[in-house]
Structures are given as C-alpha cells and as structure tokens.
C-alpha atoms as a PDB file:
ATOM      1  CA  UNK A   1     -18.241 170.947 161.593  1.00  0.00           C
ATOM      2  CA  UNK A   2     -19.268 173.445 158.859  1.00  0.00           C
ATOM      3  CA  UNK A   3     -18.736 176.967 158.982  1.00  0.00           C
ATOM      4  CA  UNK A   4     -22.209 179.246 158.714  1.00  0.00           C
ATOM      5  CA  UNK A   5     -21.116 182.895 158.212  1.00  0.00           C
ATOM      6  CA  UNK A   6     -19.353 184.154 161.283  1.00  0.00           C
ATOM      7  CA  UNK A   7     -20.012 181.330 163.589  1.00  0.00           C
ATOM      8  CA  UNK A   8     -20.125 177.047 162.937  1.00  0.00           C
ATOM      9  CA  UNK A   9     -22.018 173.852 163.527  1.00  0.00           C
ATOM     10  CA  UNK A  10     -20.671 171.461 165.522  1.00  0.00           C
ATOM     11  CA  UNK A  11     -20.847 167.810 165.284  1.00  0.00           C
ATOM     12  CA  UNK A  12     -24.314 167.885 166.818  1.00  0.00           C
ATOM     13  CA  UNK A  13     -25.693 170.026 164.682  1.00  0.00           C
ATOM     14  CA  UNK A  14     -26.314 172.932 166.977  1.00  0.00           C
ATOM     15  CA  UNK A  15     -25.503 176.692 165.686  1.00  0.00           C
ATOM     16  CA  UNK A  16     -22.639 177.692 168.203  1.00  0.00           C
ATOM     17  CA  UNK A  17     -20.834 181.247 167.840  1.00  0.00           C
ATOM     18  CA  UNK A  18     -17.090 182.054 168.824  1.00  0.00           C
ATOM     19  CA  UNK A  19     -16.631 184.749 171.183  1.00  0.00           C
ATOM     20  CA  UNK A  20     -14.944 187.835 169.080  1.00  0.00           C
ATOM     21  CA  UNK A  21     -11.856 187.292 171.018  1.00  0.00           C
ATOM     22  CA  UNK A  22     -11.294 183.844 170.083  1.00  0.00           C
ATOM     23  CA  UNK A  23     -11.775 184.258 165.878  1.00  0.00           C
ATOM     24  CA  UNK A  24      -8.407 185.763 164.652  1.00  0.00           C
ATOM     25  CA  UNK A  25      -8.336 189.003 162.810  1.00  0.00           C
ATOM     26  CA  UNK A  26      -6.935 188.175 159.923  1.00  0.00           C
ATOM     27  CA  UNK A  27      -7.414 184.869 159.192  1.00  0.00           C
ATOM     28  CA  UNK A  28     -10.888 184.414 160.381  1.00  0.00           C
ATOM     29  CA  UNK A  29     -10.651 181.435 161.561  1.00  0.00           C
ATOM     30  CA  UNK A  30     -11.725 180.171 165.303  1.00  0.00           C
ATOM     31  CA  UNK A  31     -10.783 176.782 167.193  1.00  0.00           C
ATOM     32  CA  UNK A  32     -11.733 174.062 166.010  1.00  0.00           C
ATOM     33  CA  UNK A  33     -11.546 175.330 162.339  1.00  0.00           C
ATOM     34  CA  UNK A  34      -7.961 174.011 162.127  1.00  0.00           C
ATOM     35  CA  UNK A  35      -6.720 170.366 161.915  1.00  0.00           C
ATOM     36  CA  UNK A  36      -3.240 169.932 163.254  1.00  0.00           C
ATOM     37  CA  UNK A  37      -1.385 169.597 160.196  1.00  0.00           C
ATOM     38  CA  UNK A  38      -1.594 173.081 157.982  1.00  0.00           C
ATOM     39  CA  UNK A  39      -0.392 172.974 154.656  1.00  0.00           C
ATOM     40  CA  UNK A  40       0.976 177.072 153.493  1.00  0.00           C
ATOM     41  CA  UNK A  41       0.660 178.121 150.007  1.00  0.00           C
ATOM     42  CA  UNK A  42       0.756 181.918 148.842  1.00  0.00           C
ATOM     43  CA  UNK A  43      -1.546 181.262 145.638  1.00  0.00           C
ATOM     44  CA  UNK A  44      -5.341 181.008 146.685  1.00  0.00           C
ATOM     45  CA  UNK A  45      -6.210 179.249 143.940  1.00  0.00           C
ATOM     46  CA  UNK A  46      -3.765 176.620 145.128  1.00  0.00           C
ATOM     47  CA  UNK A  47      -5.261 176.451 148.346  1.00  0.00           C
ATOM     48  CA  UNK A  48      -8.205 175.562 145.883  1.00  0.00           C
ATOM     49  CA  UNK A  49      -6.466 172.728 144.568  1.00  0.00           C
ATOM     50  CA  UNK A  50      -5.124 171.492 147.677  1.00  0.00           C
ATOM     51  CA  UNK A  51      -8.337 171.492 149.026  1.00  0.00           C
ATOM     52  CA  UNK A  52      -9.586 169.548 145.822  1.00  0.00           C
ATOM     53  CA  UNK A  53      -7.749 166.307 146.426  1.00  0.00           C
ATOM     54  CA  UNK A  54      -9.307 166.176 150.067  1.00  0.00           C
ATOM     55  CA  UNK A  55     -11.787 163.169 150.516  1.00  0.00           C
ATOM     56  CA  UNK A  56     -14.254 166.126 152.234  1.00  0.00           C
ATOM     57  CA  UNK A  57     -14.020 169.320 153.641  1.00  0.00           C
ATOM     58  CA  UNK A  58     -15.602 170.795 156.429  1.00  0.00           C
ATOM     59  CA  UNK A  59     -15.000 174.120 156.902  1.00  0.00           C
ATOM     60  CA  UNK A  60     -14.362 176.904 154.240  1.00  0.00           C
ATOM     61  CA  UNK A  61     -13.741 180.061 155.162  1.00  0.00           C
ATOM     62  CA  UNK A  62     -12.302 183.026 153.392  1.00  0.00           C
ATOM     63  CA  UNK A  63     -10.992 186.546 154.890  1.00  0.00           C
ATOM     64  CA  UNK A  64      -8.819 188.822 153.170  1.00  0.00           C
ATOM     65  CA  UNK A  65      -6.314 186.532 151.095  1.00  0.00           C
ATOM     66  CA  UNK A  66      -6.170 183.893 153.935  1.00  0.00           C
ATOM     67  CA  UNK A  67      -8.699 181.445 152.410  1.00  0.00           C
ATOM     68  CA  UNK A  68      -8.909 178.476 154.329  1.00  0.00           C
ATOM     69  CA  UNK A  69     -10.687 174.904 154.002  1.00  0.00           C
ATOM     70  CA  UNK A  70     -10.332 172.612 156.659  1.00  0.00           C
ATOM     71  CA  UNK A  71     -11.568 168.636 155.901  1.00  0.00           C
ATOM     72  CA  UNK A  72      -9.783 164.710 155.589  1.00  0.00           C
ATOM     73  CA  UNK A  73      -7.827 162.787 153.467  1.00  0.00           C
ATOM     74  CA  UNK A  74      -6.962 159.248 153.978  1.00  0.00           C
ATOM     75  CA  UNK A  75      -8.317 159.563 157.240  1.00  0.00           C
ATOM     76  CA  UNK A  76      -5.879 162.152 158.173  1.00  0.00           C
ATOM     77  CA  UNK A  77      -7.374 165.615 159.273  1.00  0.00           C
ATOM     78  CA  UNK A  78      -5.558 168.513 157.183  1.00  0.00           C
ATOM     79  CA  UNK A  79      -6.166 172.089 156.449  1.00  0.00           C
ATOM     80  CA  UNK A  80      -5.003 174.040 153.774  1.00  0.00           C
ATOM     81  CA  UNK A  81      -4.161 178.191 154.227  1.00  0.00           C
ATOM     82  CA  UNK A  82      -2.926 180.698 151.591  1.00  0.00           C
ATOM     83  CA  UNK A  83      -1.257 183.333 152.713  1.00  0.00           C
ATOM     84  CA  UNK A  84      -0.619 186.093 150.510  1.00  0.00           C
ATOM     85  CA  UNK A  85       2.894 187.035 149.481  1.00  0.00           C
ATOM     86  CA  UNK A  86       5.984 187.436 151.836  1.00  0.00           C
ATOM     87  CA  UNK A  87       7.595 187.090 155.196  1.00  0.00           C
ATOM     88  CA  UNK A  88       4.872 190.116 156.836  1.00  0.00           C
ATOM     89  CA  UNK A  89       1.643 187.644 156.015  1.00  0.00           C
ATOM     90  CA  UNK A  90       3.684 184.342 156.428  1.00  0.00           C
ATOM     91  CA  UNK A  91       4.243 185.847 160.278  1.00  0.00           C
ATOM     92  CA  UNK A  92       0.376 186.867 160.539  1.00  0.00           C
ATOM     93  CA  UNK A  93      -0.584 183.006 159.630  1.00  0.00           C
ATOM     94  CA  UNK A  94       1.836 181.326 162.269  1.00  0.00           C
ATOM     95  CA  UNK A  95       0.766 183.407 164.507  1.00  0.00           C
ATOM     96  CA  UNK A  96      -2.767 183.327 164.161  1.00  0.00           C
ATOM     97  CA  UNK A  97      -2.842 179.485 163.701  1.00  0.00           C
ATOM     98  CA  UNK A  98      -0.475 178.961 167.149  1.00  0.00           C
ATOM     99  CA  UNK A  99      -3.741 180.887 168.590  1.00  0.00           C
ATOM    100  CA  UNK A 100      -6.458 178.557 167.612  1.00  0.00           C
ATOM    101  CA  UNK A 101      -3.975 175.159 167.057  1.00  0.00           C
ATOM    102  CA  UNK A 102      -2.618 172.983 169.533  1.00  0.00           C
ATOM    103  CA  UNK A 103       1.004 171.575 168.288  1.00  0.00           C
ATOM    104  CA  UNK A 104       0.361 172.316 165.007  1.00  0.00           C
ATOM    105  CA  UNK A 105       2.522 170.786 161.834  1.00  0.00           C
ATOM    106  CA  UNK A 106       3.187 173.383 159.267  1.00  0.00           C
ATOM    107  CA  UNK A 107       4.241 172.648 155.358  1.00  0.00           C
ATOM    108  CA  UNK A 108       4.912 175.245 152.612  1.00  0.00           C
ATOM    109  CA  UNK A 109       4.059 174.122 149.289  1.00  0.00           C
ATOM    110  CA  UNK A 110       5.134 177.180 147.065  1.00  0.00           C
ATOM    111  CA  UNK A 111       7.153 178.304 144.193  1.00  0.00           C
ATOM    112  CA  UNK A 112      10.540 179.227 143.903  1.00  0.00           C
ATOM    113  CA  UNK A 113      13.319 180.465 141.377  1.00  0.00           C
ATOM    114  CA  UNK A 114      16.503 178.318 140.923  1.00  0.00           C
ATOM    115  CA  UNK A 115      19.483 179.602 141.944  1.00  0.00           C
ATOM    116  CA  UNK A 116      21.889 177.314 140.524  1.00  0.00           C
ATOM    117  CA  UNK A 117      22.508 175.480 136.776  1.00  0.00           C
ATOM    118  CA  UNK A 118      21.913 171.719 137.805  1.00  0.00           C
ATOM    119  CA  UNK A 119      18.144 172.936 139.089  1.00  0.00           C
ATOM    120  CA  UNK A 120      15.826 172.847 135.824  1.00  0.00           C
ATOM    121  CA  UNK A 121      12.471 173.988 136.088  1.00  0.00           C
ATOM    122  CA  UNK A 122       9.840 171.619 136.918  1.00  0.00           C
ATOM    123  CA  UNK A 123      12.183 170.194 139.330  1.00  0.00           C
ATOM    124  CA  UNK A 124      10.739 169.909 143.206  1.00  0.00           C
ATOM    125  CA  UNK A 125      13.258 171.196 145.851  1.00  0.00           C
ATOM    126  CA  UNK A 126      12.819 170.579 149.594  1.00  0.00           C
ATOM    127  CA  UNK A 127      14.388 173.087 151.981  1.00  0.00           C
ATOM    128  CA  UNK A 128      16.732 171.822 154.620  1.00  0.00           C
ATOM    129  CA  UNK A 129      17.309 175.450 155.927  1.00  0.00           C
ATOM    130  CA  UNK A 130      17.111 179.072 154.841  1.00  0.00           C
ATOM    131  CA  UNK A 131      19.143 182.196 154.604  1.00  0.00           C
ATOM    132  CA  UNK A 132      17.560 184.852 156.368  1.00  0.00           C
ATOM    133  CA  UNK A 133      17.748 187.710 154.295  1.00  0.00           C
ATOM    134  CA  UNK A 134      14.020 188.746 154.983  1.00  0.00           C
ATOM    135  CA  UNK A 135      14.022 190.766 158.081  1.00  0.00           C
ATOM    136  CA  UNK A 136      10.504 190.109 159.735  1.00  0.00           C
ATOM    137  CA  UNK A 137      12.057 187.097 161.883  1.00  0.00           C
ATOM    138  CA  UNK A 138      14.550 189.658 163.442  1.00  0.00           C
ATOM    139  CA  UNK A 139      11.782 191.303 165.825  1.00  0.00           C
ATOM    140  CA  UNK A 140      12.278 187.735 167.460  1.00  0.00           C
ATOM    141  CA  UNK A 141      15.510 186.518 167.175  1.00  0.00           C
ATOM    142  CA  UNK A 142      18.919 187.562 166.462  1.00  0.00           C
ATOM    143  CA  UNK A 143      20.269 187.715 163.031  1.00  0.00           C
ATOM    144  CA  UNK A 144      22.079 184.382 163.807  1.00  0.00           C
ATOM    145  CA  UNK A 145      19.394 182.706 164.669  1.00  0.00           C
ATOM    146  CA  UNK A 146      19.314 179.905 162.013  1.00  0.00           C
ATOM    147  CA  UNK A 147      16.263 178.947 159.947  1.00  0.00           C
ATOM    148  CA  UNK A 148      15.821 175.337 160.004  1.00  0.00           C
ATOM    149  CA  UNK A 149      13.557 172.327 158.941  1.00  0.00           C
ATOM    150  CA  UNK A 150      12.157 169.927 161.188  1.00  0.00           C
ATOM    151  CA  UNK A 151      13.993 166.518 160.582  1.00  0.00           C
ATOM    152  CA  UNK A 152      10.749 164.794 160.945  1.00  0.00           C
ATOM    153  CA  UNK A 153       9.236 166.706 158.301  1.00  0.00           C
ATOM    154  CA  UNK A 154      12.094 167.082 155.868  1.00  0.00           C
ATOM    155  CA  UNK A 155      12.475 163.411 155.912  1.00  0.00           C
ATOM    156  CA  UNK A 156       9.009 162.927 155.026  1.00  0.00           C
ATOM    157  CA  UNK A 157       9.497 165.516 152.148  1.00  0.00           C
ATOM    158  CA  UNK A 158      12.189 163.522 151.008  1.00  0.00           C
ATOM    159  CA  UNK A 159      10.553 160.348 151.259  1.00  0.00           C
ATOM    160  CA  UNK A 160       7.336 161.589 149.439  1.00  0.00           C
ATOM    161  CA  UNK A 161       9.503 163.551 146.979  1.00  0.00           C
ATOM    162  CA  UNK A 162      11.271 160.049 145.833  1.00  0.00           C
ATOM    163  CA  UNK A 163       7.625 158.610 145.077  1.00  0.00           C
ATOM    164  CA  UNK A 164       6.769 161.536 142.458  1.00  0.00           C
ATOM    165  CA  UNK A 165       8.368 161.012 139.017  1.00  0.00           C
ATOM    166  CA  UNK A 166      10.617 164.159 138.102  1.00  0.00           C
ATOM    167  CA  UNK A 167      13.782 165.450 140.043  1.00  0.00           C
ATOM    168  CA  UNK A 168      14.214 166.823 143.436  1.00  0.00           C
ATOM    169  CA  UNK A 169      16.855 168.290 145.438  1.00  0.00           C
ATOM    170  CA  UNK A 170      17.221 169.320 148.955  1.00  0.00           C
ATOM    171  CA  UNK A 171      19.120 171.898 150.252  1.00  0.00           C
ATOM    172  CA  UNK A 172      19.150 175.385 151.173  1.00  0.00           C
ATOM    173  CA  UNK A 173      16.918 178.217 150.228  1.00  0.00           C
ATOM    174  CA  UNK A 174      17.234 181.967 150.620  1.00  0.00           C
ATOM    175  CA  UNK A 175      14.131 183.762 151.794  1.00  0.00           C
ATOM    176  CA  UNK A 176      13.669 187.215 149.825  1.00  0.00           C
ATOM    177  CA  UNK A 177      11.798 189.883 151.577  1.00  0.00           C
ATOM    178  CA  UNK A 178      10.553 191.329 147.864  1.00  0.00           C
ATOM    179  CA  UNK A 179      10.289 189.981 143.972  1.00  0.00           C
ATOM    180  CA  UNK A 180      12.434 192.499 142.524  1.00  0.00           C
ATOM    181  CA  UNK A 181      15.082 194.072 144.071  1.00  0.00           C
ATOM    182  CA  UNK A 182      15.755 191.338 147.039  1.00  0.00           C
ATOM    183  CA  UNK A 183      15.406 189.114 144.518  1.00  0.00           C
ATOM    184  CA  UNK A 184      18.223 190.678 142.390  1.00  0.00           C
ATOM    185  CA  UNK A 185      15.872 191.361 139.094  1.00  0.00           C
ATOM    186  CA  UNK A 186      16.820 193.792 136.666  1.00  0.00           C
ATOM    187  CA  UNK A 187      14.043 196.699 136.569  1.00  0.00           C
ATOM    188  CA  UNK A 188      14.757 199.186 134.119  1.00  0.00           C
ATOM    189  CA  UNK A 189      14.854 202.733 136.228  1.00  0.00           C
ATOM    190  CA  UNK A 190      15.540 200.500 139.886  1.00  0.00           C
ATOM    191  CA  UNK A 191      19.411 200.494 139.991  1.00  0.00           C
ATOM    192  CA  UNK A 192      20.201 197.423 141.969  1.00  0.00           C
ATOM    193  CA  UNK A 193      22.092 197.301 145.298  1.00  0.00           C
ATOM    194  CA  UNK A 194      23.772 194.181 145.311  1.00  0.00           C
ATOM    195  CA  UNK A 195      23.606 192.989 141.886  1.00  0.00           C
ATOM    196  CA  UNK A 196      25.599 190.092 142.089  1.00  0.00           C
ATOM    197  CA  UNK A 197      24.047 188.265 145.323  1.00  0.00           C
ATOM    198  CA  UNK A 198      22.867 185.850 142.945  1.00  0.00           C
ATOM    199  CA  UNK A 199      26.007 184.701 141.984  1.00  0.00           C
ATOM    200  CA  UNK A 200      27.013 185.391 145.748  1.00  0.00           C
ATOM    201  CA  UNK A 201      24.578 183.177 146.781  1.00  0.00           C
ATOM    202  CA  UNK A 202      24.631 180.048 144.139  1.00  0.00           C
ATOM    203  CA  UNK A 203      28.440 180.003 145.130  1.00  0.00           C
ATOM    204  CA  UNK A 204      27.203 179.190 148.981  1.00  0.00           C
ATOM    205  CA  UNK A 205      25.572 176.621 148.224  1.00  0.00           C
ATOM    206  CA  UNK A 206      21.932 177.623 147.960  1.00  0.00           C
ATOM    207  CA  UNK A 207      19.544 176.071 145.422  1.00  0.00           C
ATOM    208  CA  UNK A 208      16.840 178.585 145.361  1.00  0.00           C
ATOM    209  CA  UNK A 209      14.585 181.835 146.106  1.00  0.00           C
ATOM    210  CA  UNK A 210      11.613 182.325 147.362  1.00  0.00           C
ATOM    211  CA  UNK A 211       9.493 184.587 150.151  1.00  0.00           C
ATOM    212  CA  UNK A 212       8.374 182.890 153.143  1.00  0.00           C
ATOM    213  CA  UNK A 213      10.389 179.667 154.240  1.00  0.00           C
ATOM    214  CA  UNK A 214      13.022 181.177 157.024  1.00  0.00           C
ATOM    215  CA  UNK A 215      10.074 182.930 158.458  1.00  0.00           C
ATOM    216  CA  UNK A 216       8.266 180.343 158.678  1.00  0.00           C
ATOM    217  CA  UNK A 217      10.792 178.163 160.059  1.00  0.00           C
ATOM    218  CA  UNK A 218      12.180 180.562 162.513  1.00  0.00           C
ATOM    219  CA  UNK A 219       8.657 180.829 164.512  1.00  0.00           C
ATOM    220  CA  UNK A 220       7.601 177.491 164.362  1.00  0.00           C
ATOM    221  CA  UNK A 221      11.116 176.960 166.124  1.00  0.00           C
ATOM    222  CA  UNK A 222      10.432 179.463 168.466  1.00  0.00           C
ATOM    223  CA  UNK A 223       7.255 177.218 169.600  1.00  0.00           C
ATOM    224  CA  UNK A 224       8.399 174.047 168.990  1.00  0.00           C
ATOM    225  CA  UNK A 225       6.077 173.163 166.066  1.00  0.00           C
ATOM    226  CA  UNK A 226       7.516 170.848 163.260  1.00  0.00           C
ATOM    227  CA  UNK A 227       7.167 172.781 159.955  1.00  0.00           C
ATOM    228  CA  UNK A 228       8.889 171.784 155.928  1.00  0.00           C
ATOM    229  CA  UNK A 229       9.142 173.489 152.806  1.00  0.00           C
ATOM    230  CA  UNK A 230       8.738 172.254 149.512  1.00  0.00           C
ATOM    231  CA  UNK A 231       8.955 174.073 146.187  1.00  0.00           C
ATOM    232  CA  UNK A 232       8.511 173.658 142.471  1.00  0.00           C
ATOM    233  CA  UNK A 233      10.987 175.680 140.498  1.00  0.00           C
ATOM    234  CA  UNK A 234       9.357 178.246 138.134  1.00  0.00           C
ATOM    235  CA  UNK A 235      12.199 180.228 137.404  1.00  0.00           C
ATOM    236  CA  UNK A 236      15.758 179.103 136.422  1.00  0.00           C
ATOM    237  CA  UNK A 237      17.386 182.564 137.786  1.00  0.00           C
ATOM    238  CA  UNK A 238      20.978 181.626 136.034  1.00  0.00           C
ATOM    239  CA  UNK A 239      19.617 181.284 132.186  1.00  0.00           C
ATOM    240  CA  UNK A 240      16.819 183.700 132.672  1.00  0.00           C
ATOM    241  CA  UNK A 241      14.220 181.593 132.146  1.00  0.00           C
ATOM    242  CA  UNK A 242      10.673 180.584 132.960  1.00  0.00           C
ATOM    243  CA  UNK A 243       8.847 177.945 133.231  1.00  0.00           C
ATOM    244  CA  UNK A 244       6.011 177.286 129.858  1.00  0.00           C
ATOM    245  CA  UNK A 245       2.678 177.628 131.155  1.00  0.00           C
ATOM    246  CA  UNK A 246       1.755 174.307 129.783  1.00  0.00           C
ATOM    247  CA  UNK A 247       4.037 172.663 132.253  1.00  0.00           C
ATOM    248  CA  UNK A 248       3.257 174.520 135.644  1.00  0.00           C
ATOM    249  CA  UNK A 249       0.085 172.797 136.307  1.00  0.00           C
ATOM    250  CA  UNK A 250       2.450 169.299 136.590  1.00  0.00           C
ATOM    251  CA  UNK A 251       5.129 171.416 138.163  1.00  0.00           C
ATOM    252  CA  UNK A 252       2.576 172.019 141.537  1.00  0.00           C
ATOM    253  CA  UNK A 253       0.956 169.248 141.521  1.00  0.00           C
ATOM    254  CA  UNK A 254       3.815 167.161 142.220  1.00  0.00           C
ATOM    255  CA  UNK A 255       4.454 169.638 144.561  1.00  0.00           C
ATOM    256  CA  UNK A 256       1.383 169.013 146.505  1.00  0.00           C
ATOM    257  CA  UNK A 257       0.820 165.667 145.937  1.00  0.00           C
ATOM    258  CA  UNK A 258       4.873 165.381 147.771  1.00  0.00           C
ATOM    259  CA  UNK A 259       3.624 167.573 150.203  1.00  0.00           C
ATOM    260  CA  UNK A 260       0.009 165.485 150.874  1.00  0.00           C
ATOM    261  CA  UNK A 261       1.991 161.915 150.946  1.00  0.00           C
ATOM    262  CA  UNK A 262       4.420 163.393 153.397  1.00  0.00           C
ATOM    263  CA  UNK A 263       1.538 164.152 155.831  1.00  0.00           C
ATOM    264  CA  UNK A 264       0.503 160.623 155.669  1.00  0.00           C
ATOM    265  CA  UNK A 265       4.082 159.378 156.509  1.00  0.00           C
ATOM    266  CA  UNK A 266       4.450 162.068 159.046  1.00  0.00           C
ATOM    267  CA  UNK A 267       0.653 160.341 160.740  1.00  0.00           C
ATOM    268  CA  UNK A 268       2.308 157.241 160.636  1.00  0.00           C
ATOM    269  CA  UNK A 269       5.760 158.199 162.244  1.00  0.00           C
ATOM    270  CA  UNK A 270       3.569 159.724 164.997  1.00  0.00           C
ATOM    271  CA  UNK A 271       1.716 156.794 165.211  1.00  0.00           C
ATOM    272  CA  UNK A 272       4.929 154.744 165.556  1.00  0.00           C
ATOM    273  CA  UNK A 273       6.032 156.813 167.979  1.00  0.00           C
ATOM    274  CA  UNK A 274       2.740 156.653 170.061  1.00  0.00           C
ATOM    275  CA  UNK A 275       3.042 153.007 169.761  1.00  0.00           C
ATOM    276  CA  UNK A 276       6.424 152.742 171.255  1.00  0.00           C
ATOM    277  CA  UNK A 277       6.361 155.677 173.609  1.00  0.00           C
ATOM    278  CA  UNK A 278       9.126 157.615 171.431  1.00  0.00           C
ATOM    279  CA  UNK A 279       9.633 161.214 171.868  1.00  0.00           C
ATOM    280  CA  UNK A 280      11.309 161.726 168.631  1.00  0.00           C
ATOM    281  CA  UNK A 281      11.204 159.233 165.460  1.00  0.00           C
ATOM    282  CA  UNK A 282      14.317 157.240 164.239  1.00  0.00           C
ATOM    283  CA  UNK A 283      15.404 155.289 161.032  1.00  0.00           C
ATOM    284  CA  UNK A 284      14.901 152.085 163.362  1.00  0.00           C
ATOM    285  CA  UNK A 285      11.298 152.805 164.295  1.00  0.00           C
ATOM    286  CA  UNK A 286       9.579 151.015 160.599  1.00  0.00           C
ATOM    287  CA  UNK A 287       6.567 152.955 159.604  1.00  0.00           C
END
C-alpha cells in the first residue's frame, strides 16, 4: 500500500480514497496506514532514521511534525511516528493512532537528561514507570494514577538493551511538561520555582528526565495497549554536562536498534503465546 497525496493504493493497485472522517487531523494518517507496532520519537529526522533500517516502506506520509512511514523489517510490520515535543502532542498521537489501529504496541525511543551520578551519557535507560509531573494525563485520571510500562515490553527492552554494547539501566523516569523551568534549568531572568527538584528527585530514586513517557503510558493503560520507553542520555543533569556531538549519532542508534530488536522479541513472545493459547507471556514460555 503506498500513499498518493490524500488518498492510497491498495494491494491491488486500485486508487481508493478515505472518507474525511476516517483520516485523523493531525496526523494524517487513515487505516490501514499503521502497522500494529508504532515506534514514538519527538525528532523527525529520527523518524528518518528509524525508517532507514526498514527492509521497505510503504507508506510515507507527513502532516504538521507527525511524519510517518509505515513498511517491514524482518518480516515484522512496523511504523515509525514523530511527534513533536511534549505531553500535549504525545496525547494527540495516542489518540489519533487508537483511531485508525487495532491493539496497537507503542515504544518511545527518545532522549533524556540523567538525573543521577552513576548515569553517564551515552548510556541507554529503559523506563519501568514515570513520575507524573506533566499534567496532560490528569484530564483522564487522577493524580495517583500511576504511569507504568508494560511488562511485556519492558522485558523486551531489557532483553534487546543487553545485546547492544554500552550501559543501560532501568528504572524510573520523570516526565517534564517543559525544557526549562519543569526541567529545573537555570535561565538567567526566569527565577525558578522549585529549584532543587532535581536533587528532590535523584534522591527518589529516578534516573532521568524527559517529556512524553507518563503520558504515554498513562493512555495506553487506559486502553489496554502495551507501550515501553527507551532513552539515550544526552544530558548528565548533576555535572552539567552534554553529550559531544561526535558521540550522539552512536548514542540513538543503540537506542533504536534496542528498540527495533525488542519488536522482534515482542513478535515472537506473541507468537509463543498464539502457539500455546497464553493470554499473557511468562519466563517459562521459550521464545
């Protein structure tokens, strides 16, 4: 299926059009434009790269800073979305995929800062659960609602994680609603707020910041979808510094390629489960 400006080609070749109600406003994107398993980046030109590793890709489409390619790898069908920056466009892409997707699997593969000294940069760090300090979540659930990975997909992090060379950790993150202030950065003429949360924070327990993870998490709960996070760490937030440039472009993609290999083990825990008629997979169930 290829897309042709606002409308596609199906397998058959035939020039189809989606009714206007069934292509989402923001995203552009209609069903069957979407594979089942979506992987979320903020940088477009990520998406980019994601989409470079793919064996092919079908579909391509591009609306406001949602770019989109849909296409295979390994014989697994996969899509790639950026989203923009934030909590506000992370809800507009759940959303708009749960429209056009059946079950959907969703995994982040972002950046984050480093909350803590043992985290270097470079390092990978898979989210367990997040802090909620972002408040687009609470216009569905209470403030106590907690933010949590999917065990199937935060196992396959993990797994995938182990076969990259470099650290990772796993842990908790803390979702920012902002880069400066919720963030805790030091802008000369922006008096801070809370100006230790950092510390605050680091003393809890949580490895890192970043923008999108707890919403993302908290409405793919909401619908029962399986969704992960995984992060390379630009920022070391305790020493002040930043990642060289020279080293970023290893930085993400060991970040994607984690992400990538833990969509093939989470095709072949489904297909485990399929096998055996499992509703949920276990440690016993050998993929």
């Amino acid at each position: 299926m290829v897309a042709v400006g606002g409308g596609f080609i199906t397998a058959t070749g035939v020039a189809g059009r989606v009714a206007p109600s069934k292509r989402q406003y923001h995203t552009g994107l209609a069903p069957g434009e979407l594979s089942e398993t979506v992987f979320l980046c903020g940088d477009p030109a990520r998406a980019g790269r994601v989409a470079g590793l793919f064996d092919d890709v079908t579909i391509s489409r591009t609306h406001r800073e949602f770019i989109t390619h849909t296409g295979s790898w390994k014989g697994i069908p996969l899509s790639v979305m950026s989203t923009g920056i934030g909590p506000d466009n992370t809800e507009i892409a759940v959303i708009e995929i749960s429209r056009i997707a059946k079950n959907p699997t969703l995994i982040r593969m972002g950046s984050c800062g480093a909350l803590r000294k043992d985290v270097r940069t470079g390092d990978l760090i898979i989210t367990s659960g997040a802090v909620r300090l972002e408040n687009t979540s609470t216009f569905f659930v209470h403030e106590g609602y907690p933010a949590m990975a999917h065990y199937e997909v935060l196992m396959a992090l993990i797994g995938a994680a182990g076969r990259q060379k470099g650290d990772f950790h796993v842990g908790l993150t803390a979702t920012a609603p902002g880069f400066f202030g919720a963030q805790c950065r030091d802008v000369e003429g922006f008096p801070l707020r809370n100006p230790g949360l950092i510390d605050e924070l680091a003393r809890q327990g949580v490895l890192n910041y970043e923008m999108e993870t707890s919403t993302l998490f908290t409405l793919a709960s909401l619908r029962g979808y399986r969704a992960g996070a995984i992060c390379a760490v630009y920022a070391h937030r305790p020493s002040g510094r930043f990642i060289a440039d020279k080293d970023i472009p290893e930085a993400e993609g060991r970040c994607i390629r984690a992400g990538m290999d833990a969509a093939r083990i989470l095709w072949e825990m489904d297909a485990v489960k399929k096998s055996g008629k499992k509703r949920f997979w276990t440690p016993d169930q050998r993929i």
